[in-house]
PDB file of N, CA and C in Angstrom:
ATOM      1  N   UNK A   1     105.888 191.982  79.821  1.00  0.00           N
ATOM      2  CA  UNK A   1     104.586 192.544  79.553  1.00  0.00           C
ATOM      3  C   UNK A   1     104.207 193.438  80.731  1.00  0.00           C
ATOM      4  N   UNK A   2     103.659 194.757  79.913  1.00  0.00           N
ATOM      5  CA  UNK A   2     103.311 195.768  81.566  1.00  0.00           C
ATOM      6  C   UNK A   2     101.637 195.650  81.350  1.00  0.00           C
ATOM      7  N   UNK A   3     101.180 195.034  80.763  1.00  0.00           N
ATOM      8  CA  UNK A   3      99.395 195.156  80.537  1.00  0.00           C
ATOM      9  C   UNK A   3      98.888 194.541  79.165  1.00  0.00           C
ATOM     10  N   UNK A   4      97.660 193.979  79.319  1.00  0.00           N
ATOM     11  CA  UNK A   4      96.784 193.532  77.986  1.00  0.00           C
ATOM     12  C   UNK A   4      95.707 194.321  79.034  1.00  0.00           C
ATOM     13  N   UNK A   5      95.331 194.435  77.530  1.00  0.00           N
ATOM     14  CA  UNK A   5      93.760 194.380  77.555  1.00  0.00           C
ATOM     15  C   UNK A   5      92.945 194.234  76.189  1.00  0.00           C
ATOM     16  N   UNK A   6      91.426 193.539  77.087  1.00  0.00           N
ATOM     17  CA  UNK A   6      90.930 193.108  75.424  1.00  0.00           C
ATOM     18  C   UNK A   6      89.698 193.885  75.231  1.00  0.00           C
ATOM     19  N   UNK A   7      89.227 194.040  74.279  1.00  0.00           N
ATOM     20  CA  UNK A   7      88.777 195.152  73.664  1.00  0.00           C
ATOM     21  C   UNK A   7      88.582 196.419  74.118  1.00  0.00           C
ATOM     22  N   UNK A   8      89.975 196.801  74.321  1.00  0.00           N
ATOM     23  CA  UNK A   8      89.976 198.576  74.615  1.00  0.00           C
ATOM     24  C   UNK A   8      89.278 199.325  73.709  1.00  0.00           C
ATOM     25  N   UNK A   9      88.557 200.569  74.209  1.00  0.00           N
ATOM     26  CA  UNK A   9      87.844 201.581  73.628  1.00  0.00           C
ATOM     27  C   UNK A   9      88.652 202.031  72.482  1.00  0.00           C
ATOM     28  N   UNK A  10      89.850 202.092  72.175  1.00  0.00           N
ATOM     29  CA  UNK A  10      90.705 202.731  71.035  1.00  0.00           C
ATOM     30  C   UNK A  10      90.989 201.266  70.433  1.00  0.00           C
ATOM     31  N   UNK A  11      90.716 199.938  70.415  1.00  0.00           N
ATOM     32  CA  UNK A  11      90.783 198.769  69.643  1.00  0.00           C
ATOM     33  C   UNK A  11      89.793 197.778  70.076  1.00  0.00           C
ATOM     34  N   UNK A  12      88.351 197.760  69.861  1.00  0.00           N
ATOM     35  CA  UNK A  12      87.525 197.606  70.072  1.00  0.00           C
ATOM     36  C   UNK A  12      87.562 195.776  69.576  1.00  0.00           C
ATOM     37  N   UNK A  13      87.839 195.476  68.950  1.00  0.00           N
ATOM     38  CA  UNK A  13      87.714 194.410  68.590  1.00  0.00           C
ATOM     39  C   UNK A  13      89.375 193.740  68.781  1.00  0.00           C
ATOM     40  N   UNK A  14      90.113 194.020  69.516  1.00  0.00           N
ATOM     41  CA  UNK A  14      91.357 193.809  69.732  1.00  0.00           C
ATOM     42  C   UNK A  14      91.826 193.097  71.040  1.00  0.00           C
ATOM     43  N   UNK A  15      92.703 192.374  71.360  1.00  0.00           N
ATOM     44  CA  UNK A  15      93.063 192.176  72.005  1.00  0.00           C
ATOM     45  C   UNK A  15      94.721 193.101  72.609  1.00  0.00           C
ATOM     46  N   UNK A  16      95.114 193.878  73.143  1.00  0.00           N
ATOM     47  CA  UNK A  16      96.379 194.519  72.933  1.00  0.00           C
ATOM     48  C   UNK A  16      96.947 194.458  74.478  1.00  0.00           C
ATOM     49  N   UNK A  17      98.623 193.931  74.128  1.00  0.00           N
ATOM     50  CA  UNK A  17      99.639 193.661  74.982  1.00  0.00           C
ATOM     51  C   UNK A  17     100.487 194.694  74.864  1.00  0.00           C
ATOM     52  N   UNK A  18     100.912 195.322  76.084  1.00  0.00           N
ATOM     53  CA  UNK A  18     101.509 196.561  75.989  1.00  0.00           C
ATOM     54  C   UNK A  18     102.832 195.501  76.875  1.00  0.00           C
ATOM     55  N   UNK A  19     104.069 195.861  76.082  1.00  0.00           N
ATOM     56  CA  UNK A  19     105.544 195.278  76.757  1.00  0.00           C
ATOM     57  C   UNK A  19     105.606 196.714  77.837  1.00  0.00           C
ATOM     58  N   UNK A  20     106.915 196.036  79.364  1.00  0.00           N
ATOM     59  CA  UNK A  20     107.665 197.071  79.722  1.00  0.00           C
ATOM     60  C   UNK A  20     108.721 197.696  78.974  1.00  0.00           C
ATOM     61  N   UNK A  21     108.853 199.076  78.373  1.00  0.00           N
ATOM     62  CA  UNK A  21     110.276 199.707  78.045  1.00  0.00           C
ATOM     63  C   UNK A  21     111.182 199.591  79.106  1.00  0.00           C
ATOM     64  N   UNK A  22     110.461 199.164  80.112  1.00  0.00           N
ATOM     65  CA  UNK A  22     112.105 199.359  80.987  1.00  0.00           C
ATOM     66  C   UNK A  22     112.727 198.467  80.642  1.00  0.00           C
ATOM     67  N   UNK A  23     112.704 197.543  79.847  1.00  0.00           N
ATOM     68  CA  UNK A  23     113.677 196.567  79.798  1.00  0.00           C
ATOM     69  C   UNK A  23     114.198 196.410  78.081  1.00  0.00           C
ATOM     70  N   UNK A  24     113.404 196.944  77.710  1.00  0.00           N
ATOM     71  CA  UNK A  24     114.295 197.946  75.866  1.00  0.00           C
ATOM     72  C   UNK A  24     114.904 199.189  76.157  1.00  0.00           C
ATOM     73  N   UNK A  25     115.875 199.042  75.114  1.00  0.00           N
ATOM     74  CA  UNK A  25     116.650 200.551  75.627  1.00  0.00           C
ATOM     75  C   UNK A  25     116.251 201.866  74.978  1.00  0.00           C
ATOM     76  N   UNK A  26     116.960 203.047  75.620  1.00  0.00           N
ATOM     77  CA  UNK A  26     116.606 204.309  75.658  1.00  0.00           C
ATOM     78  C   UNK A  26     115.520 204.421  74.838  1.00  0.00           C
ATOM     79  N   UNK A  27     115.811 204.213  73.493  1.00  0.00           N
ATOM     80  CA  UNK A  27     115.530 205.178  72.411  1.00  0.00           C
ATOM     81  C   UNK A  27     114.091 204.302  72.192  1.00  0.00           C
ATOM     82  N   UNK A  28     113.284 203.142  73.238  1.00  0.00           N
ATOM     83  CA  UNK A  28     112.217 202.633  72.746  1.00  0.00           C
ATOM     84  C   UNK A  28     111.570 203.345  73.644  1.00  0.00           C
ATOM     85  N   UNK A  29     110.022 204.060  73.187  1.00  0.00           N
ATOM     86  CA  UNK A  29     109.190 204.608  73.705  1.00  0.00           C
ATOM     87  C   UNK A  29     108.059 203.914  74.637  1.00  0.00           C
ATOM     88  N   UNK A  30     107.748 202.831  73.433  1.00  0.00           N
ATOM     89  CA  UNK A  30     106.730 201.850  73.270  1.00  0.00           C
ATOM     90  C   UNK A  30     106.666 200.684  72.694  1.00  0.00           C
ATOM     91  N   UNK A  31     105.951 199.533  72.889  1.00  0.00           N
ATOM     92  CA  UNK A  31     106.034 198.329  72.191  1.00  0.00           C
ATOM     93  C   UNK A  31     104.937 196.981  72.182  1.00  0.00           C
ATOM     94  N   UNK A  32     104.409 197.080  71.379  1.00  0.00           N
ATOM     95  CA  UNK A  32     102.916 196.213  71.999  1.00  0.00           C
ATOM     96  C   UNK A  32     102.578 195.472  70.324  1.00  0.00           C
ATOM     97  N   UNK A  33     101.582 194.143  70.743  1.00  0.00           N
ATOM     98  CA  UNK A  33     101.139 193.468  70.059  1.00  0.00           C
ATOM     99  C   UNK A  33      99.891 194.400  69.972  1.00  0.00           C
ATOM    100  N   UNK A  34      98.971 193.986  68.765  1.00  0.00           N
ATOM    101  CA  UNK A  34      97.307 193.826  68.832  1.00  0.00           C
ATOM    102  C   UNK A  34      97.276 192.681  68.356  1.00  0.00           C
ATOM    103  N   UNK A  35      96.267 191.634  68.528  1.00  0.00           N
ATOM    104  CA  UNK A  35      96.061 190.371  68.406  1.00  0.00           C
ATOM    105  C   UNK A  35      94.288 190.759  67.711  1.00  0.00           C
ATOM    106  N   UNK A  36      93.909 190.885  66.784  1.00  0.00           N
ATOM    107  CA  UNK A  36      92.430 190.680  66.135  1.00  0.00           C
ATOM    108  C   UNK A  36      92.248 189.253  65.618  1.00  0.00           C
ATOM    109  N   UNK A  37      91.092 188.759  66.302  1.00  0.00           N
ATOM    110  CA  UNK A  37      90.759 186.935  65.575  1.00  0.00           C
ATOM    111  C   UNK A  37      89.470 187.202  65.066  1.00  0.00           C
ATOM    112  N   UNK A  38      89.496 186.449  64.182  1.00  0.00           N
ATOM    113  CA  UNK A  38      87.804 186.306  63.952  1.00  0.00           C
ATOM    114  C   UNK A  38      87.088 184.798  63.786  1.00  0.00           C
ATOM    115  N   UNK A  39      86.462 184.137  63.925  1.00  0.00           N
ATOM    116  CA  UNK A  39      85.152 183.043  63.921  1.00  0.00           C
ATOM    117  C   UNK A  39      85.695 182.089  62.828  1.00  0.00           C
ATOM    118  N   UNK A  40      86.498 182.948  61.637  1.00  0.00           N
ATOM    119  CA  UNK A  40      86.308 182.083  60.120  1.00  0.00           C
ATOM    120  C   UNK A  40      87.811 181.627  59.990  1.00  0.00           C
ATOM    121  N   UNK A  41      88.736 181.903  61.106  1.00  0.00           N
ATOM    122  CA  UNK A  41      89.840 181.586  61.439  1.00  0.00           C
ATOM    123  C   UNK A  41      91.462 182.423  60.423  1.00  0.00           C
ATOM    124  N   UNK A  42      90.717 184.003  60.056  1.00  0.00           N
ATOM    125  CA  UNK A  42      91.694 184.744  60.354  1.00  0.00           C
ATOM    126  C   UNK A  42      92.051 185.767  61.299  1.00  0.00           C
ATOM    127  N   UNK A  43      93.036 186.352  61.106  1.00  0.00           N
ATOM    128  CA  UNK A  43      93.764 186.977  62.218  1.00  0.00           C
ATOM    129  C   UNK A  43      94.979 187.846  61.156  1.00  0.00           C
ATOM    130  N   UNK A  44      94.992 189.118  61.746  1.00  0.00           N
ATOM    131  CA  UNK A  44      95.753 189.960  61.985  1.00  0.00           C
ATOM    132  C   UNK A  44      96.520 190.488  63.414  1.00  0.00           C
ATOM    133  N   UNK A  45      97.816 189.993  63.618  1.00  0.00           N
ATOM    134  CA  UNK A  45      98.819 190.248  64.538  1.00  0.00           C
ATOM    135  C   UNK A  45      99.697 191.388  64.062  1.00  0.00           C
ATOM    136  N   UNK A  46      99.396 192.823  64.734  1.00  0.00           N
ATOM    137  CA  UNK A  46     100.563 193.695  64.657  1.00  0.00           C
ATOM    138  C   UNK A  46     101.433 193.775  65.749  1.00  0.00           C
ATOM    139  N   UNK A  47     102.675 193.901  65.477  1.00  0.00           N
ATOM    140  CA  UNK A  47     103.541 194.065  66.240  1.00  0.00           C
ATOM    141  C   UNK A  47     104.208 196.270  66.058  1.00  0.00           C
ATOM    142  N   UNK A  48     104.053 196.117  66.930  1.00  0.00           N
ATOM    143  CA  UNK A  48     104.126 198.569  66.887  1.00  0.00           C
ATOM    144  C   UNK A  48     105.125 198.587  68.178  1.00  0.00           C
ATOM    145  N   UNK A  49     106.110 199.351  67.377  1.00  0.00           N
ATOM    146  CA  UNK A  49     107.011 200.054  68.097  1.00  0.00           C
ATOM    147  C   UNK A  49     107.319 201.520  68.024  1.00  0.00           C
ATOM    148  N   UNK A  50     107.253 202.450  69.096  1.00  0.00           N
ATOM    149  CA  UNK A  50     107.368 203.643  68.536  1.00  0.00           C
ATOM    150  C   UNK A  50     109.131 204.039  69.247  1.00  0.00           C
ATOM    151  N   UNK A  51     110.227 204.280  68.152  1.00  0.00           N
ATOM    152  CA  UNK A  51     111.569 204.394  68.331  1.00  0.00           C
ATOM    153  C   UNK A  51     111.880 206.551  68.555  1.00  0.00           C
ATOM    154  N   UNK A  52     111.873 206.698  69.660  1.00  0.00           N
ATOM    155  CA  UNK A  52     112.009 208.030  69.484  1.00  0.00           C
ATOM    156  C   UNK A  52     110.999 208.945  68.822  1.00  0.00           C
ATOM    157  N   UNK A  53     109.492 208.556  69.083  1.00  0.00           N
ATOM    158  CA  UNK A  53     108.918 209.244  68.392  1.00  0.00           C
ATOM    159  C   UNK A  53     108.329 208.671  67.320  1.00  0.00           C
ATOM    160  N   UNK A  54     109.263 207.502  66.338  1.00  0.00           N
ATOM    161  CA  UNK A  54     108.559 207.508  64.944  1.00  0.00           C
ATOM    162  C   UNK A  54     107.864 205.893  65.329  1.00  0.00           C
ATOM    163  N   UNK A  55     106.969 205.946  64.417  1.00  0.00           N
ATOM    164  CA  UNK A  55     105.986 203.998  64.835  1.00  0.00           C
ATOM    165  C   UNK A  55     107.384 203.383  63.751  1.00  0.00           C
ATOM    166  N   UNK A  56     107.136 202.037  63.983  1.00  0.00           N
ATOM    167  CA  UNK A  56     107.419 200.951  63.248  1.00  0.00           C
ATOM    168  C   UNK A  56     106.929 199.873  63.509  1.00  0.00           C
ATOM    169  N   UNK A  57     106.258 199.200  62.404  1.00  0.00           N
ATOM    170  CA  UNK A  57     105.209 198.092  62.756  1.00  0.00           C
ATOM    171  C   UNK A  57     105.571 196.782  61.571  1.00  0.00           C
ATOM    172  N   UNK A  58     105.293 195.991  62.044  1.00  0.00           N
ATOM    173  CA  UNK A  58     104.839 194.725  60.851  1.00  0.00           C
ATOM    174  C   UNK A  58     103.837 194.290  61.324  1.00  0.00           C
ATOM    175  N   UNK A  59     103.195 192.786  60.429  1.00  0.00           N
ATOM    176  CA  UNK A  59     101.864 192.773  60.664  1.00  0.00           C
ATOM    177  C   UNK A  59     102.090 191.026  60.119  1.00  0.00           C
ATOM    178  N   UNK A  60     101.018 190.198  60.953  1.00  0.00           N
ATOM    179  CA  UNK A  60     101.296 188.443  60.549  1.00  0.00           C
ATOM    180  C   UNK A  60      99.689 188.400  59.952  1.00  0.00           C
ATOM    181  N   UNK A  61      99.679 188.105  59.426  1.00  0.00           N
ATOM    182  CA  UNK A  61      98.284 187.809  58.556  1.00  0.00           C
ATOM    183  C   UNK A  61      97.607 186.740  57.893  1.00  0.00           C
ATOM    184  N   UNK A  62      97.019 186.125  58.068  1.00  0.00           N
ATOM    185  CA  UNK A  62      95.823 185.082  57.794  1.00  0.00           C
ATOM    186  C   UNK A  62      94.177 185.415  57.632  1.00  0.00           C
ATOM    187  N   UNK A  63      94.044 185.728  56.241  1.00  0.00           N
ATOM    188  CA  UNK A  63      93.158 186.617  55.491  1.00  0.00           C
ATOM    189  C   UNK A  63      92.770 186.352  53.779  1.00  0.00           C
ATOM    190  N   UNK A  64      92.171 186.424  53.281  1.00  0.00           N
ATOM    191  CA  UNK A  64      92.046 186.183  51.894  1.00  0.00           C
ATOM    192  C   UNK A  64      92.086 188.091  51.016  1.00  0.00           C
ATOM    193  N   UNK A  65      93.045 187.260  50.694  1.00  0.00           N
ATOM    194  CA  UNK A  65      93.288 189.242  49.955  1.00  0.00           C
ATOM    195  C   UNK A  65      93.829 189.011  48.532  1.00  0.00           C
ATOM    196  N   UNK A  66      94.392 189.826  47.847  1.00  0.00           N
ATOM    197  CA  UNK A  66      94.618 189.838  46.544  1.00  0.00           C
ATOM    198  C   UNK A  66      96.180 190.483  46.258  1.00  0.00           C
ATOM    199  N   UNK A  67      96.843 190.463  47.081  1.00  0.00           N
ATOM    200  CA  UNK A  67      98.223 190.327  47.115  1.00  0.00           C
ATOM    201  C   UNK A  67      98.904 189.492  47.168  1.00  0.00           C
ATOM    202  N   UNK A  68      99.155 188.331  48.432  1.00  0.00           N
ATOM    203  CA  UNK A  68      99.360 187.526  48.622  1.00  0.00           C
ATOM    204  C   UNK A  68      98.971 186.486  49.140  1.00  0.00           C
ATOM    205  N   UNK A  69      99.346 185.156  49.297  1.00  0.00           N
ATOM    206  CA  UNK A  69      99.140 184.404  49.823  1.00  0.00           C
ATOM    207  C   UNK A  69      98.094 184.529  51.239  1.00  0.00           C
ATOM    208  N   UNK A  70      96.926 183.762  51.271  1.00  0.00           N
ATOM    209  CA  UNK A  70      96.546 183.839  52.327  1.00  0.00           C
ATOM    210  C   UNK A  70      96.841 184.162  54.337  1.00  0.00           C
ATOM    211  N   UNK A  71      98.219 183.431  53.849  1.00  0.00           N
ATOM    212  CA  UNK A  71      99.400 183.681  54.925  1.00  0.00           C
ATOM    213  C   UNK A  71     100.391 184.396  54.830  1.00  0.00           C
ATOM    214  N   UNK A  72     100.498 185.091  55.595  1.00  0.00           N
ATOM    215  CA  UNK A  72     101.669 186.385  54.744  1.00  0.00           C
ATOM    216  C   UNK A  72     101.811 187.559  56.319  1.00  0.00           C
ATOM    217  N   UNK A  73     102.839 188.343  55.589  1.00  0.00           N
ATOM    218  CA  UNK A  73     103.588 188.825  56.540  1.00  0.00           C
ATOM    219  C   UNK A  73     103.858 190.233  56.042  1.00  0.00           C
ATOM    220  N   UNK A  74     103.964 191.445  57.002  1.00  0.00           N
ATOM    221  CA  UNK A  74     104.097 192.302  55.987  1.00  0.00           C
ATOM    222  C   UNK A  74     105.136 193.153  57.472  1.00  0.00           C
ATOM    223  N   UNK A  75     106.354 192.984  57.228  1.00  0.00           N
ATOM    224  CA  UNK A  75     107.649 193.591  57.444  1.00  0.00           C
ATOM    225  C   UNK A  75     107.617 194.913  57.822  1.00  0.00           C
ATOM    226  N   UNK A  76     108.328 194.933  58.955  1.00  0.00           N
ATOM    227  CA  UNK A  76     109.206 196.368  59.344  1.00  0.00           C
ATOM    228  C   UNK A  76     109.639 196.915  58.337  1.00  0.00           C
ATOM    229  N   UNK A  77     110.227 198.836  58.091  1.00  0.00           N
ATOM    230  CA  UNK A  77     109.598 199.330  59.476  1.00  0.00           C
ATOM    231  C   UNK A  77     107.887 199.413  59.150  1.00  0.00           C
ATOM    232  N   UNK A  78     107.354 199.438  58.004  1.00  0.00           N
ATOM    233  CA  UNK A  78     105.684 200.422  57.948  1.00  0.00           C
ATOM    234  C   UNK A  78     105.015 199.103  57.856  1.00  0.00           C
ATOM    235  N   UNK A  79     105.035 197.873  57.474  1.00  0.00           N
ATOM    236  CA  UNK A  79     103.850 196.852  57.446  1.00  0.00           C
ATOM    237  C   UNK A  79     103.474 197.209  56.142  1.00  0.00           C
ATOM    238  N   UNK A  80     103.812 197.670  54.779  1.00  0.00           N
ATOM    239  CA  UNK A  80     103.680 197.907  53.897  1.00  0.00           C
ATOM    240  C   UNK A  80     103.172 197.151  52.669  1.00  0.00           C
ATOM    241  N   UNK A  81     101.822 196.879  52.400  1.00  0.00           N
ATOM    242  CA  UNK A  81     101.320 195.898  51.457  1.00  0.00           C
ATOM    243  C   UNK A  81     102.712 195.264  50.213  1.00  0.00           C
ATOM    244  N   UNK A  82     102.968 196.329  49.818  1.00  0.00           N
ATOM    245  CA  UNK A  82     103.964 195.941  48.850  1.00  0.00           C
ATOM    246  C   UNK A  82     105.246 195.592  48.829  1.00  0.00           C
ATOM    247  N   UNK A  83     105.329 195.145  50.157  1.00  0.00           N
ATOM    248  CA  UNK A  83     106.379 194.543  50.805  1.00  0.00           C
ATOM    249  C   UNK A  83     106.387 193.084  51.364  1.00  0.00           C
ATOM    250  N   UNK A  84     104.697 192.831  51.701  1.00  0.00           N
ATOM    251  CA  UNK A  84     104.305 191.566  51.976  1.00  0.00           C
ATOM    252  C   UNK A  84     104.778 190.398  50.998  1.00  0.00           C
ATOM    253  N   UNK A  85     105.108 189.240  52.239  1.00  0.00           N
ATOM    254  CA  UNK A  85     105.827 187.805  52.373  1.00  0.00           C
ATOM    255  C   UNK A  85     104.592 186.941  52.406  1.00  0.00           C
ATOM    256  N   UNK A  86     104.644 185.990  51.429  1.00  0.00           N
ATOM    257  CA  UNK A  86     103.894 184.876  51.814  1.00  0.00           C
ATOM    258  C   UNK A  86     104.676 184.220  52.677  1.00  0.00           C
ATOM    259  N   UNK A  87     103.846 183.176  54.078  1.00  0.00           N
ATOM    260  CA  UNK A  87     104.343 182.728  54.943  1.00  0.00           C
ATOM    261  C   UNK A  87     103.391 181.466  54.843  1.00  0.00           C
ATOM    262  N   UNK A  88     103.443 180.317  55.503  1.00  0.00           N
ATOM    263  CA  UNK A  88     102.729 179.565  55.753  1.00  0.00           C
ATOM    264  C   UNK A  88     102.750 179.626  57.474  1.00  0.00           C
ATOM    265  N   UNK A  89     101.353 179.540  58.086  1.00  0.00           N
ATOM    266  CA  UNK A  89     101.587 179.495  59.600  1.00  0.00           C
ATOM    267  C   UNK A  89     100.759 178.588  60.232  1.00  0.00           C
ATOM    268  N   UNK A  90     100.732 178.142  61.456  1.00  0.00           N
ATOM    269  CA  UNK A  90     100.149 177.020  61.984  1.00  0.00           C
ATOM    270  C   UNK A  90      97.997 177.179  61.460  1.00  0.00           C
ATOM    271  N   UNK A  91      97.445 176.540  61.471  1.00  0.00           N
ATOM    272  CA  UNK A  91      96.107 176.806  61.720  1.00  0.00           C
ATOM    273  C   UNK A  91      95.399 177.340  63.118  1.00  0.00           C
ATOM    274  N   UNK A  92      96.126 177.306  63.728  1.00  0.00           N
ATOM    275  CA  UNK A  92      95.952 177.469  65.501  1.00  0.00           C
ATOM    276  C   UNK A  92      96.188 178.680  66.004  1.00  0.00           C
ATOM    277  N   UNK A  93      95.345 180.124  66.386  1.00  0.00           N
ATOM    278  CA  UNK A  93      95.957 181.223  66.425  1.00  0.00           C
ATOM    279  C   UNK A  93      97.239 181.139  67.437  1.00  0.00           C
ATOM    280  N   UNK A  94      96.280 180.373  68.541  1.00  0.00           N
ATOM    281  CA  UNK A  94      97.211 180.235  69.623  1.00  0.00           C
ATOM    282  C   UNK A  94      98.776 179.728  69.481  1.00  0.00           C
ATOM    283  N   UNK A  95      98.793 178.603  68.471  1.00  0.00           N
ATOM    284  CA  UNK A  95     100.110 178.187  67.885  1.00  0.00           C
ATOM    285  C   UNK A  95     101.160 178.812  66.952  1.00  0.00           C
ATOM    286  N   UNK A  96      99.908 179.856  66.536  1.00  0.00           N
ATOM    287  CA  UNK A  96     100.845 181.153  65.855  1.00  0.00           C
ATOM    288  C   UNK A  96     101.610 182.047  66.784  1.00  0.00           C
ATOM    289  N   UNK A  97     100.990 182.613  67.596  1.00  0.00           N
ATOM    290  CA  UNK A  97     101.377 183.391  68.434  1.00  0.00           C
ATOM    291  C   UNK A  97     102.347 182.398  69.311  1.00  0.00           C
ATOM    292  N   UNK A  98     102.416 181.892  69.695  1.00  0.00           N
ATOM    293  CA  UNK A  98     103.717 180.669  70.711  1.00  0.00           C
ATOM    294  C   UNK A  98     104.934 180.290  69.667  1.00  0.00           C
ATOM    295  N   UNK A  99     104.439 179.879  68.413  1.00  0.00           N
ATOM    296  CA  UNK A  99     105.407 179.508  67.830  1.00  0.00           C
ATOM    297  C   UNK A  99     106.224 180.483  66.553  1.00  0.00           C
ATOM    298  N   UNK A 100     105.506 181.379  66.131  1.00  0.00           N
ATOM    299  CA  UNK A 100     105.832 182.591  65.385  1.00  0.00           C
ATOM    300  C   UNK A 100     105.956 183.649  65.846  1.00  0.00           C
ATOM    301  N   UNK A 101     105.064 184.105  66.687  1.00  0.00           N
ATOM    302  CA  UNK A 101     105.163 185.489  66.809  1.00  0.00           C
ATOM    303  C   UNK A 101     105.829 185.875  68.186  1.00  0.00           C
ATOM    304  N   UNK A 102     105.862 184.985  69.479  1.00  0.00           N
ATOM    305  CA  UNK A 102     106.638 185.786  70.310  1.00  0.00           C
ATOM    306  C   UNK A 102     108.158 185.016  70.135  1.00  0.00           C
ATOM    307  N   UNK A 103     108.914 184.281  69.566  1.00  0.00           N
ATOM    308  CA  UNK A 103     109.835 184.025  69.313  1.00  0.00           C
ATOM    309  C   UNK A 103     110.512 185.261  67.989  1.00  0.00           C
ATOM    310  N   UNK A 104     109.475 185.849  67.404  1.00  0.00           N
ATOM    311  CA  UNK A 104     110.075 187.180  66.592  1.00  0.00           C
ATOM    312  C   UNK A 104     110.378 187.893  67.175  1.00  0.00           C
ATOM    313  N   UNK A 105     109.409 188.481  68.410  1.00  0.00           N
ATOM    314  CA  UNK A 105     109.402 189.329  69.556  1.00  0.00           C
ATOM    315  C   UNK A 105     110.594 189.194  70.034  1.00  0.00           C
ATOM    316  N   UNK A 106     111.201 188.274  70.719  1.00  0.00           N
ATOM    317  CA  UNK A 106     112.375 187.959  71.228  1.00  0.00           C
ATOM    318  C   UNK A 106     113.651 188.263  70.424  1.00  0.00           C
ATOM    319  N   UNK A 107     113.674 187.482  69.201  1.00  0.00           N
ATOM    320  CA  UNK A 107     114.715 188.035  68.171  1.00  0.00           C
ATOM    321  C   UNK A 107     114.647 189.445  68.557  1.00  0.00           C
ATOM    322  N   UNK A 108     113.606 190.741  67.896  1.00  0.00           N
ATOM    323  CA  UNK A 108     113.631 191.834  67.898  1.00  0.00           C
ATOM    324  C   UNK A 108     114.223 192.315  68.795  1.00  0.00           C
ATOM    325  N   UNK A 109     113.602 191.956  69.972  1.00  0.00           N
ATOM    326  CA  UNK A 109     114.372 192.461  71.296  1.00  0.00           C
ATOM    327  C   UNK A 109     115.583 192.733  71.668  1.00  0.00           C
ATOM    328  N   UNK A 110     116.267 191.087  70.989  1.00  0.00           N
ATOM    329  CA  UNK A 110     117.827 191.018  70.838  1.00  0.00           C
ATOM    330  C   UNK A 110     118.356 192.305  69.595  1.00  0.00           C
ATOM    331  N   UNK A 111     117.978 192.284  69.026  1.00  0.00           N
ATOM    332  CA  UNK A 111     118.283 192.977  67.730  1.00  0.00           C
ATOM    333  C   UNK A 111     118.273 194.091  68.167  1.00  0.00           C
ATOM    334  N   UNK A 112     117.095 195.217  69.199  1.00  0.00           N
ATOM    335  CA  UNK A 112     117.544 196.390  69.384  1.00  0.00           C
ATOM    336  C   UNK A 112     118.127 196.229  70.301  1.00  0.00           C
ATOM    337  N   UNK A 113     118.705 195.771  71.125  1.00  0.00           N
ATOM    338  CA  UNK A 113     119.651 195.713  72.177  1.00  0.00           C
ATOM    339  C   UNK A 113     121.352 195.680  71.575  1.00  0.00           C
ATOM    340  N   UNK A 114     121.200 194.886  70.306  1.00  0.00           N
ATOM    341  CA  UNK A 114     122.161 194.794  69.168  1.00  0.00           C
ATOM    342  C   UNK A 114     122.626 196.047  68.792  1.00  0.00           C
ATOM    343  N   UNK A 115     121.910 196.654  68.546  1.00  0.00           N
ATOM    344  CA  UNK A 115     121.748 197.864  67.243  1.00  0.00           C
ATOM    345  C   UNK A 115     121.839 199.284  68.535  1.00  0.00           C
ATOM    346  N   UNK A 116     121.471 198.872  69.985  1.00  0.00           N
ATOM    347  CA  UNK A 116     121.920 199.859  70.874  1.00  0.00           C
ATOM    348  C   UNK A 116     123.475 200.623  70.964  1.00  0.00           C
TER     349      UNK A 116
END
């Protein structure tokens, strides 16, 4: 991690973790969480990578919507509604994020280091 910060002027209601690229290769520009919680105990977690220029994002979600499942997931590369996964995830944001989401982070990591 090279920086958080919580509610930056460009994500006002956000919490956002900016990773170091120095330690992804070349072709990663950028790479950061936003973490949004709210009171009634959902949350939207994006994960944004920008590869040479282009974004690629997914998104962990705990929300009442009309797609899917309250818990759900919506996949690399665009986070694309019509691509969304029902997931089941802890009730605990904090347990989401420890036990789901930076262990994805990690996979990923491996994966573009893979795919380098």
């Amino acid at each position: 991690m090279s920086r958080a910060s919580l509610f930056p002027p460009n994500r006002q209601e956000s919490l956002v973790i900016e990773f170091d690229t120095a330690a992804y290769p070349e072709s990663i520009d950028a790479v950061r969480l936003e973490v949004r919680a709210y009171t009634n105990g959902d949350f939207h977690v994006s994960y944004l990578e920008t590869h040479i220029g282009e974004l690629r994002q997914c998104r962990f979600d705990c929300h009442e919507q009309d797609h899917n499942s309250r818990d759900h997931y919506h996949p690399l590369p665009d986070a694309s509604t019509g691509d969304a996964q029902d997931r089941e995830f802890p009730t605990d944001l904090t347990t989401v994020i420890r036990d789901v989401i930076l262990p994805w982070v990690e996979t990923r990591f491996g994966d573009l280091w893979d795919d380098a």
